[in-house]
Protein backbone atom coordinates (compact mmCIF):
# COMPACT_ATOMS: atom_id res chain seq x y z
CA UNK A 1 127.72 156.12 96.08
CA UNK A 2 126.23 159.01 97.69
CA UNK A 3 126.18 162.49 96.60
CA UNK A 4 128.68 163.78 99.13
CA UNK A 5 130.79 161.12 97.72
CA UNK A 6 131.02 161.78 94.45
CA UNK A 7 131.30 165.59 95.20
CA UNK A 8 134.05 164.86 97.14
CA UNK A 9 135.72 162.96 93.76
CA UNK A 10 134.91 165.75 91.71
CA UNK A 11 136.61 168.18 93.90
CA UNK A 12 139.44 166.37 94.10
CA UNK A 13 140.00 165.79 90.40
CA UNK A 14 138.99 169.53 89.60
CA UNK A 15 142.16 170.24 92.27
CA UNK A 16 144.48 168.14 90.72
CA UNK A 17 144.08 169.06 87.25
CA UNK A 18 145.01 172.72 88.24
CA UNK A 19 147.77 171.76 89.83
CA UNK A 20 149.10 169.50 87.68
CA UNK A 21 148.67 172.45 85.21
CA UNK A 22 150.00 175.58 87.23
CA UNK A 23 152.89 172.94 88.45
CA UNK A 24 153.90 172.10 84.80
CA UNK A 25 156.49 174.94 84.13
CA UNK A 26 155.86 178.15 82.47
CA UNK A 27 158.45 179.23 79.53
CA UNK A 28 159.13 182.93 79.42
CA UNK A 29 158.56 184.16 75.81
CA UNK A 30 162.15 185.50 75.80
CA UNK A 31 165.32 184.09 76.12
CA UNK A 32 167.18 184.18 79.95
CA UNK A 33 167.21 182.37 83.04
CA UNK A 34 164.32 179.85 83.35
CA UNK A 35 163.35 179.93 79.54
CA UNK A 36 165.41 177.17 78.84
CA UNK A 37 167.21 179.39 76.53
CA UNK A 38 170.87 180.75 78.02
CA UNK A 39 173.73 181.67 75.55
CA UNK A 40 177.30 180.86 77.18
CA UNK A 41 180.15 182.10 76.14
CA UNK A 42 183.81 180.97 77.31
CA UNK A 43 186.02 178.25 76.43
CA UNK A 44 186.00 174.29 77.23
CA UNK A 45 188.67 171.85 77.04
CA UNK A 46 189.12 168.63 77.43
CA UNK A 47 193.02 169.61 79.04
CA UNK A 48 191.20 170.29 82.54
CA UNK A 49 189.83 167.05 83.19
CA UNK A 50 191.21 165.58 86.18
CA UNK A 51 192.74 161.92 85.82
CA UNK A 52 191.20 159.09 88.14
CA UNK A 53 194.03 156.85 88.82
CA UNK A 54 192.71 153.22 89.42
CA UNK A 55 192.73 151.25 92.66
CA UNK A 56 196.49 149.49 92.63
CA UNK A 57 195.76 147.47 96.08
CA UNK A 58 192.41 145.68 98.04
CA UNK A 59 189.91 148.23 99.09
CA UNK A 60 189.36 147.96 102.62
CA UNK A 61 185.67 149.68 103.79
CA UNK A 62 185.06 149.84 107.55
CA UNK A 63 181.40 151.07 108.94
CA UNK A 64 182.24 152.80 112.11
CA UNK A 65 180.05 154.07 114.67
CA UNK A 66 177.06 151.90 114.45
CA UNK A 67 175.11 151.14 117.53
CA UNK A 68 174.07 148.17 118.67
CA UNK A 69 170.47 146.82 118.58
CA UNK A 70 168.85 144.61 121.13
CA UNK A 71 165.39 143.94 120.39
CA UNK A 72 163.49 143.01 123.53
CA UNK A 73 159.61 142.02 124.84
CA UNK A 74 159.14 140.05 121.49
CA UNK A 75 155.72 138.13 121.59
CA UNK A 76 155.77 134.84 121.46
CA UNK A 77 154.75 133.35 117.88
CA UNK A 78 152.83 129.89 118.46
CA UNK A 79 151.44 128.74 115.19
CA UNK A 80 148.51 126.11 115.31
CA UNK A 81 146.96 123.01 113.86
CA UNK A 82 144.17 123.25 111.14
CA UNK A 83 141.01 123.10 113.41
CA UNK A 84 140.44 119.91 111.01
CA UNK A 85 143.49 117.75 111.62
CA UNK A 86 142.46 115.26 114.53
CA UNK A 87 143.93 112.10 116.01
CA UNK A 88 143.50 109.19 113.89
CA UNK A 89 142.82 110.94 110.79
CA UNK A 90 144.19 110.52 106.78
CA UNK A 91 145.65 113.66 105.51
CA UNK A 92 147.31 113.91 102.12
CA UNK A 93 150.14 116.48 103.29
CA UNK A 94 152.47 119.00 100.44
CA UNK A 95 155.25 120.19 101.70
CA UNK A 96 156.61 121.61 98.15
CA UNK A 97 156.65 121.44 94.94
CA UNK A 98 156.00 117.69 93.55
CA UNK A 99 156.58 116.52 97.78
CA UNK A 100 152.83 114.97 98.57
CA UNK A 101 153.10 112.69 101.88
CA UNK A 102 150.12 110.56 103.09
CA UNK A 103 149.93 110.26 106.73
CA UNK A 104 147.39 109.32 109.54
CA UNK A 105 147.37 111.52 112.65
CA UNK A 106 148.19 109.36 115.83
CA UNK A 107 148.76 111.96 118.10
CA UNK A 108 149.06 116.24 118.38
CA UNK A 109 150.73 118.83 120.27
CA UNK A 110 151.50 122.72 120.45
CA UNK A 111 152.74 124.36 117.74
CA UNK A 112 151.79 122.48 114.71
CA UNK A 113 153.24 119.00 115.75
CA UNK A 114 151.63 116.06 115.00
CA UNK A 115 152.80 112.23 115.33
CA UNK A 116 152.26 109.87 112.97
CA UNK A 117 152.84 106.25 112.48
CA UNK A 118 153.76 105.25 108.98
CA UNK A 119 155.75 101.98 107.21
CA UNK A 120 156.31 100.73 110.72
CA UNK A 121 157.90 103.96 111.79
CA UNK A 122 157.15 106.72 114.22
CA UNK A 123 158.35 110.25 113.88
CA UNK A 124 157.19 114.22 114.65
CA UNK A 125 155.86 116.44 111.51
CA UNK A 126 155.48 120.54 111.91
CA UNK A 127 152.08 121.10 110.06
CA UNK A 128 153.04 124.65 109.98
CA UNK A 129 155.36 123.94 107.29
CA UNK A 130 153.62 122.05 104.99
CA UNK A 131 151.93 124.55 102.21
CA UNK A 132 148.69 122.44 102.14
CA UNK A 133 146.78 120.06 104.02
CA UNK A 134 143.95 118.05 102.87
CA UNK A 135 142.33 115.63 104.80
CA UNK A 136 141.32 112.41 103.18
CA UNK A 137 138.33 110.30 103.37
């Protein structure tokens, strides 16, 4: 660190300290307002307490006057393969916990798709949603 540096942190903790010190409330060495200290005098009952009645039907809460929101010129989100993942490889895909799939690449598109031949079968996956991919050798 240089020297300007840590005079800089210095500073700064020499500031704070008196802050946090003149900041922390003073108490006056006599009783009154902002001692802490007040004596009150007059009379409280229980007798004035008003009575909250409850709810005897369905509340019905209505949010009025709330404008509408159109959210426009959005970019475009295209997510992408793995620069690894090519056609005709072995990739041991996990798509959650305890989901492994083994699958070999037969052909890829935009977006994270990838086709892959398996058990006689042919069907699209979306790489993007798998939470690892590890190609096998």
């Amino acid at each position: 660190m240089s020297l300007k540096t840590i005079i800089a942190v210095v500073f700064a903790a020499a500031v704070t300290i008196a802050w946090v010190q003149s900041s922390s409330g003073q108490v006056q060495p006599v009783p009154g307002p902002g001692s802490g200290i007040v004596t009150v005098t007059g009379k409280v009952g229980i007798d004035d307490v008003v009575r909250v009645m409850p709810a005897l039907a369905d509340w019905r809460v209505i949010v009025g006057n709330v404008p509408d929101v159109r959210v426009v010129n959005t970019p475009a989100v295209t997510l992408t393969l793995p620069t690894f993942v090519r056609v005709g490889g072995h990739y041991e895909i996990t798509w959650g916990p305890n989901e492994r799939e083994s699958i070999r690449v037969a052909e890829t598109l935009t977006g994270a798709w990838v086709r892959t031949d398996t058990g006689g079968r042919s069907r699209w996956l979306n790489l993007a949603l798998a939470r690892s991919v590890e190609e096998v050798r």
